[in-house]
Protein backbone atom coordinates (compact mmCIF):
# COMPACT_ATOMS: atom_id res chain seq x y z
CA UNK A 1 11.47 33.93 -7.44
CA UNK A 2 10.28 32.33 -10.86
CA UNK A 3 7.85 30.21 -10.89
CA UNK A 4 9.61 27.66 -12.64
CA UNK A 5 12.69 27.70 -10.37
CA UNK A 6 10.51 27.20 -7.50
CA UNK A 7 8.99 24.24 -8.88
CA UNK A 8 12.24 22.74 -9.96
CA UNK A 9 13.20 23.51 -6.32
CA UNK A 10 10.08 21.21 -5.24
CA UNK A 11 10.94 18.67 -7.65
CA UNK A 12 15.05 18.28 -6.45
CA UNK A 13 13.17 17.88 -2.45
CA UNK A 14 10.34 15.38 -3.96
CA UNK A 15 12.75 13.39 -6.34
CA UNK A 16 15.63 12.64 -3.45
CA UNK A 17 12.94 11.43 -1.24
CA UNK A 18 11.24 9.44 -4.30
CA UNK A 19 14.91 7.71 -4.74
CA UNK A 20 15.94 7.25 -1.09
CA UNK A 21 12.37 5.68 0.02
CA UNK A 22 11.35 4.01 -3.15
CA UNK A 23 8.36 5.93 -3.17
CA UNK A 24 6.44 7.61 -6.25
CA UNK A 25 6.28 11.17 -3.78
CA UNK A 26 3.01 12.15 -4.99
CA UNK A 27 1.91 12.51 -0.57
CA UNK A 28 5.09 15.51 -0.50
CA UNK A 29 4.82 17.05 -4.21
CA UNK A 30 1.10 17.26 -4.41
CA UNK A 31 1.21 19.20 -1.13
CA UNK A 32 3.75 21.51 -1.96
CA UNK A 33 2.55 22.43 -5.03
CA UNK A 34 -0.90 23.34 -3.63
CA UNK A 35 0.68 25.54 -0.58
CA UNK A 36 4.25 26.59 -1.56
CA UNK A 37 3.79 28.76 -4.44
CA UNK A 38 1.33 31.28 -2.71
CA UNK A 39 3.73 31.51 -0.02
CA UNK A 40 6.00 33.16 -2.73
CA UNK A 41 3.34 35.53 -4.20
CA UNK A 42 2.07 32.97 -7.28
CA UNK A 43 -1.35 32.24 -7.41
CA UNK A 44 -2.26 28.84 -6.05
CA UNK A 45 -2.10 26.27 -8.80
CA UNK A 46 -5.22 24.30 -9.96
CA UNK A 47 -6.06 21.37 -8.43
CA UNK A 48 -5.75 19.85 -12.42
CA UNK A 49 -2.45 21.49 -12.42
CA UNK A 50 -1.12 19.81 -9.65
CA UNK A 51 -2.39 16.41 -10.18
CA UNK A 52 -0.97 16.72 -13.64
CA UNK A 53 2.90 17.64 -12.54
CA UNK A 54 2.32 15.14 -10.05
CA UNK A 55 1.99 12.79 -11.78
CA UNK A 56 4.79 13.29 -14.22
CA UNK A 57 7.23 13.94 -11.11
CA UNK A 58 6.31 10.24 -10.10
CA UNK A 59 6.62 8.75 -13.17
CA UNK A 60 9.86 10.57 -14.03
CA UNK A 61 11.54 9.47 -10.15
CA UNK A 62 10.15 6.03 -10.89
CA UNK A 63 11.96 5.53 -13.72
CA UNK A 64 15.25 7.01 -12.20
CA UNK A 65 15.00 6.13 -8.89
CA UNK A 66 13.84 2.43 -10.29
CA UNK A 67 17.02 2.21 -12.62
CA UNK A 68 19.76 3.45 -10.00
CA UNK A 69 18.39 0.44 -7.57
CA UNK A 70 18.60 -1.99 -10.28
CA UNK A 71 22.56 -1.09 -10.63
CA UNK A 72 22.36 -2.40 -6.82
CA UNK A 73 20.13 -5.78 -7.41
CA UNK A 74 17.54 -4.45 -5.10
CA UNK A 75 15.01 -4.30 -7.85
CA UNK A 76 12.75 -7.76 -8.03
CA UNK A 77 11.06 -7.55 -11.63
CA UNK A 78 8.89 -10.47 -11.19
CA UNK A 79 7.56 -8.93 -7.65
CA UNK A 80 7.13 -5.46 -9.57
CA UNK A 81 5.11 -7.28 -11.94
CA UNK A 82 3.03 -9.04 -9.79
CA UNK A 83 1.72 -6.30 -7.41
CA UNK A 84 2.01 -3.91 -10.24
CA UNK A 85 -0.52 -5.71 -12.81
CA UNK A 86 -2.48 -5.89 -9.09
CA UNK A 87 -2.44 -2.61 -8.03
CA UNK A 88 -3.63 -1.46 -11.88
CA UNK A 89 -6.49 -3.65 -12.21
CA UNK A 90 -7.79 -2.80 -8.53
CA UNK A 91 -7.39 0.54 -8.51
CA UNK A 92 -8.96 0.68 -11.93
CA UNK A 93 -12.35 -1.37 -10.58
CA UNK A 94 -12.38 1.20 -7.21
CA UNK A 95 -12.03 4.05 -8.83
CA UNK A 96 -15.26 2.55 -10.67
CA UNK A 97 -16.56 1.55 -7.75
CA UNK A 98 -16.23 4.68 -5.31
CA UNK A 99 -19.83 5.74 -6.11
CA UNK A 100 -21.33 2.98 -4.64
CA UNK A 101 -19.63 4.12 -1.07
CA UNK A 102 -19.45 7.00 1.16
CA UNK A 103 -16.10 8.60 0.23
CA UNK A 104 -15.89 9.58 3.82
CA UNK A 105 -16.13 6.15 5.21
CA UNK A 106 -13.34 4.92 2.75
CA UNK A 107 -11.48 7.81 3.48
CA UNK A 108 -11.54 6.74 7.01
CA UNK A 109 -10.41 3.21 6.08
CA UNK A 110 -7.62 4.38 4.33
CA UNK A 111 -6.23 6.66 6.79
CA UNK A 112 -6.44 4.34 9.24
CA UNK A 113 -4.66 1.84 6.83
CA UNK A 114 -2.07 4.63 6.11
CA UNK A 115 -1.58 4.91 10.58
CA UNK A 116 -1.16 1.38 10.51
CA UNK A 117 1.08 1.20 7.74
CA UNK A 118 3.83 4.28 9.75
CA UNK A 119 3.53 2.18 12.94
CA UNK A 120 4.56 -1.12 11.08
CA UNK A 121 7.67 0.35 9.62
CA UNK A 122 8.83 1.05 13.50
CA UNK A 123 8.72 -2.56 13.98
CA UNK A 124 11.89 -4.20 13.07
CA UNK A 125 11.90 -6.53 10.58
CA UNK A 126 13.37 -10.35 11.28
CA UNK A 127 16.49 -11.35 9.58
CA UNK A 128 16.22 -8.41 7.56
CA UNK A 129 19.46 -7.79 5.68
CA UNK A 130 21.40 -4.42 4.78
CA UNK A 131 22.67 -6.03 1.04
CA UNK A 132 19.64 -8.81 0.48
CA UNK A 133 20.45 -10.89 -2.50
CA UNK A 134 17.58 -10.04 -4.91
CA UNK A 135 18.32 -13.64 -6.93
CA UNK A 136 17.43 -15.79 -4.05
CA UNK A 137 14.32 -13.43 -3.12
CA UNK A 138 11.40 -16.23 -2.80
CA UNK A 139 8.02 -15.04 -1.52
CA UNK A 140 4.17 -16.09 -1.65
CA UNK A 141 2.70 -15.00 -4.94
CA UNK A 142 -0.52 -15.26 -3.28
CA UNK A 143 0.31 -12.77 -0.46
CA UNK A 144 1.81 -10.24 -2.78
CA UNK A 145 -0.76 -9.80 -5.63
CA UNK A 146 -3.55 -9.42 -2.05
CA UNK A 147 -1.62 -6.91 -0.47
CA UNK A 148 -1.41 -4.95 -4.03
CA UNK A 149 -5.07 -5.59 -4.54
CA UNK A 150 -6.46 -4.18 -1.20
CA UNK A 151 -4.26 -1.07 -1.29
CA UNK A 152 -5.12 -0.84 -4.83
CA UNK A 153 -8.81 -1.13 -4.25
CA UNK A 154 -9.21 1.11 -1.30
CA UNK A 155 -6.94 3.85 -3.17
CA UNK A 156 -8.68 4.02 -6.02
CA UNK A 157 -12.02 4.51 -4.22
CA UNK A 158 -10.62 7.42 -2.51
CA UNK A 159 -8.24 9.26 -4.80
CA UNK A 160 -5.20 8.24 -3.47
CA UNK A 161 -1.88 5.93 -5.12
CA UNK A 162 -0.93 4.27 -1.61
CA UNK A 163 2.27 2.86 -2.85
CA UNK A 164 3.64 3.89 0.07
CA UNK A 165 1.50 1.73 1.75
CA UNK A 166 2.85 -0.88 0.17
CA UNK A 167 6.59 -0.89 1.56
CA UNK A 168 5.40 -1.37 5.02
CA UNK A 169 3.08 -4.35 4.14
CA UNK A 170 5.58 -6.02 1.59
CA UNK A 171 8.10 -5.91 4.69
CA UNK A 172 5.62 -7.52 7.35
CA UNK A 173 3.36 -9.40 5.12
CA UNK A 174 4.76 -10.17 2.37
CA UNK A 175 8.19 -10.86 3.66
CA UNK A 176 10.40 -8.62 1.41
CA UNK A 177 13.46 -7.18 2.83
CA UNK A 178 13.48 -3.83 2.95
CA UNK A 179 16.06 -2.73 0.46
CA UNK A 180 14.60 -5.01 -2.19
CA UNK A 181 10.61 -3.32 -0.75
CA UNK A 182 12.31 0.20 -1.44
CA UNK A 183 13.46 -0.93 -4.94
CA UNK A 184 11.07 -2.53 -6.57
CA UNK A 185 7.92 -0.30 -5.00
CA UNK A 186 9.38 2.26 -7.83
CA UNK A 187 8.34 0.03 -10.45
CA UNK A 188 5.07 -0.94 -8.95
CA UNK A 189 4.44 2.88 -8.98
CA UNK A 190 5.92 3.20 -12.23
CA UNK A 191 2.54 1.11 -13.46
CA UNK A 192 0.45 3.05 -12.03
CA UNK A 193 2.06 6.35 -13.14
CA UNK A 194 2.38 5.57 -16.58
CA UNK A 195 -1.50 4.68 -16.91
CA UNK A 196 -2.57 7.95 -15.03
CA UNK A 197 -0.17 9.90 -17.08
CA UNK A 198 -1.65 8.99 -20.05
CA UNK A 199 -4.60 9.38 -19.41
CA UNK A 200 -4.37 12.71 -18.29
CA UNK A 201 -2.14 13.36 -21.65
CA UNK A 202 -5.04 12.44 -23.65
CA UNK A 203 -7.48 14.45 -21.96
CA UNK A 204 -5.38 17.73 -22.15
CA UNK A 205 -4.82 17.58 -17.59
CA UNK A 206 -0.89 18.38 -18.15
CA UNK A 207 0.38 22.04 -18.44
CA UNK A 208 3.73 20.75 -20.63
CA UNK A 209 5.87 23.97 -20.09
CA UNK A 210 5.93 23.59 -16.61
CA UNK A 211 6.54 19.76 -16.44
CA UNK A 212 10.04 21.17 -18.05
CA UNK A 213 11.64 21.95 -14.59
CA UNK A 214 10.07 18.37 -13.02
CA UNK A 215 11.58 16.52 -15.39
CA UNK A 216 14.70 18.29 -15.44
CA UNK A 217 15.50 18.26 -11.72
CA UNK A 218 13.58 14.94 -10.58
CA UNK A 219 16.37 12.42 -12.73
CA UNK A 220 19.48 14.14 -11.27
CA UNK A 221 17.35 14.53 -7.38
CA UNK A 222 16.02 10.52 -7.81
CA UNK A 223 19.31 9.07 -8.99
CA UNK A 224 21.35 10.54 -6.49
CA UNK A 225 18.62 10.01 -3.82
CA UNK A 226 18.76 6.43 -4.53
CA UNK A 227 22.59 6.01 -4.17
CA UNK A 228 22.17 7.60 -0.64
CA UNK A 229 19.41 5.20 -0.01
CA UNK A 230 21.99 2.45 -0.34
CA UNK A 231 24.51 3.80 1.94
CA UNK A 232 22.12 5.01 4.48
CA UNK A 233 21.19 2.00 7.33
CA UNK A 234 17.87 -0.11 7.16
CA UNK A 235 16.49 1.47 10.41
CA UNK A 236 17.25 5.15 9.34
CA UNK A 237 15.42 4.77 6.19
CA UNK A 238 12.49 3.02 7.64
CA UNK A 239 11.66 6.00 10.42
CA UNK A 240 11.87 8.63 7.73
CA UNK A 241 9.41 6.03 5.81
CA UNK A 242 7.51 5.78 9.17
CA UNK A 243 7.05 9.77 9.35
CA UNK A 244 6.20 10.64 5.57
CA UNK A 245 3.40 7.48 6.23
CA UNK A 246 2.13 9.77 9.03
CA UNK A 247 2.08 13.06 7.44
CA UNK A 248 -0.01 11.27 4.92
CA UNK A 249 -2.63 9.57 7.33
CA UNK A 250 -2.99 13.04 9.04
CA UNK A 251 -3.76 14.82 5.44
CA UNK A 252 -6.52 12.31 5.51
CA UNK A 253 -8.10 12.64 8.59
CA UNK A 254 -7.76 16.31 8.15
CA UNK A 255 -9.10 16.21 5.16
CA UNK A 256 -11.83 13.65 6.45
CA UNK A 257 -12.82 16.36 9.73
């Protein structure tokens, strides 16, 4: 198999999940990128490499998987913004900050965090609706921008995005219903993507000829990912949530052992 038709493969898998959950994907494309290919007889692509397409898959699904939910009204711009401009600026000052603290103690954090996070999307939500009406959406500023700040803070310091962190904690915390969580976490990680990407643009961290087949299959994956999102129940699409969540605390605690 080519190499690029294999990553194009990853990228239609990452991108549907990106649309249907509202999630960036970089916890399912950064993984398969490091272990698929070898599996096929490539060589096992630089860590650089990886976080490079990675990035561009997220960004790219972000933008897709962010407009097809807006043709819904489950996209809230002014609670993108908020936990967005929140997330930035916090990851920003612990990505700064991570030498000051054992990376394996805020690994630890985080993965707990992330165990947390799956268990909460297995409790059901109260008076949450299957087609929320994103122009009466009211919630506490104040709750929002801390739940965007603490994720932001602890995933800097360790490496990690932890959007999907957020869905969970917008639903419980912050009060969101879950369709209008699912849409606008794409433009929170949209923010986020944009500034790593870049960054890594600038500093020569993207191989461009193979972003080619990312880009190319993550819009077509992400849009249609997104319209099955919306026909597919509130309590399906919060389990699947609920096992990516802890796939993604067990990397960590693997990774912390």
């Amino acid at each position: 198999m080519d190499l690029y038709l294999l990553i194009g493969t990853l990228g239609l898998i990452t991108g549907f999940l990106s649309g249907l959950l509202g999630i960036g994907g970089g916890i399912i494309m950064a993984p398969l990128l490091l272990y698929v290919p070898p599996l096929f007889g490539f060589e096992a692509l630089p860590m650089k490499v990886v976080a490079g397409l990675t990035i561009v898959q997220g960004m790219v699904a972000s933008i897709a998987g962010g407009w097809a939910h807006r043709q819904f009204k489950f996209v809230s711009h002014q609670l993108s913004v908020y936990m967005g401009a929140s997330i930035f600026v916090a990851s920003l000052v612990g990505g700064a900050g991570a030498c000051f603290i054992s990376n394996q103690i805020l690994l630890f954090v985080f993965a707990c965090l992330a165990f947390a996070a799956s268990v909460l999307m297995l409790v059901p939500v109260r008076n949450d609706s299957e087609g929320p009406d994103v122009d009466l959406l009211h919630f506490s500023r104040f709750r929002a921008v801390i739940t965007a700040s603490g994720v932001g803070l602890f995933g800097g310091m360790v490496g990690q995005g932890g959007s999907f962190i957020l869905i969970p904690l917008m639903t419980s915390f912050v009060h969101i219903p879950t369709r209008i969580a699912i849409g606008s976490n794409l433009g929170i990680v949209l923010i986020s993507c944009v500034a790593g990407f870049i960054g890594k643009a600038l500093t020569g961290q993207i191989e461009w000829l193979l972003t080619i087949p990312v880009v190319l299959t993550v819009i077509p994956a992400a849009t249609v990912g997104a319209y099955v999102s919306n026909k597919t129940p509130i309590g399906i699409l919060r389990k699947i949530l609920a096992v990516l969540i802890a796939f993604a605390a067990i990397r960590m605690w693997v990774s912390l052992l």
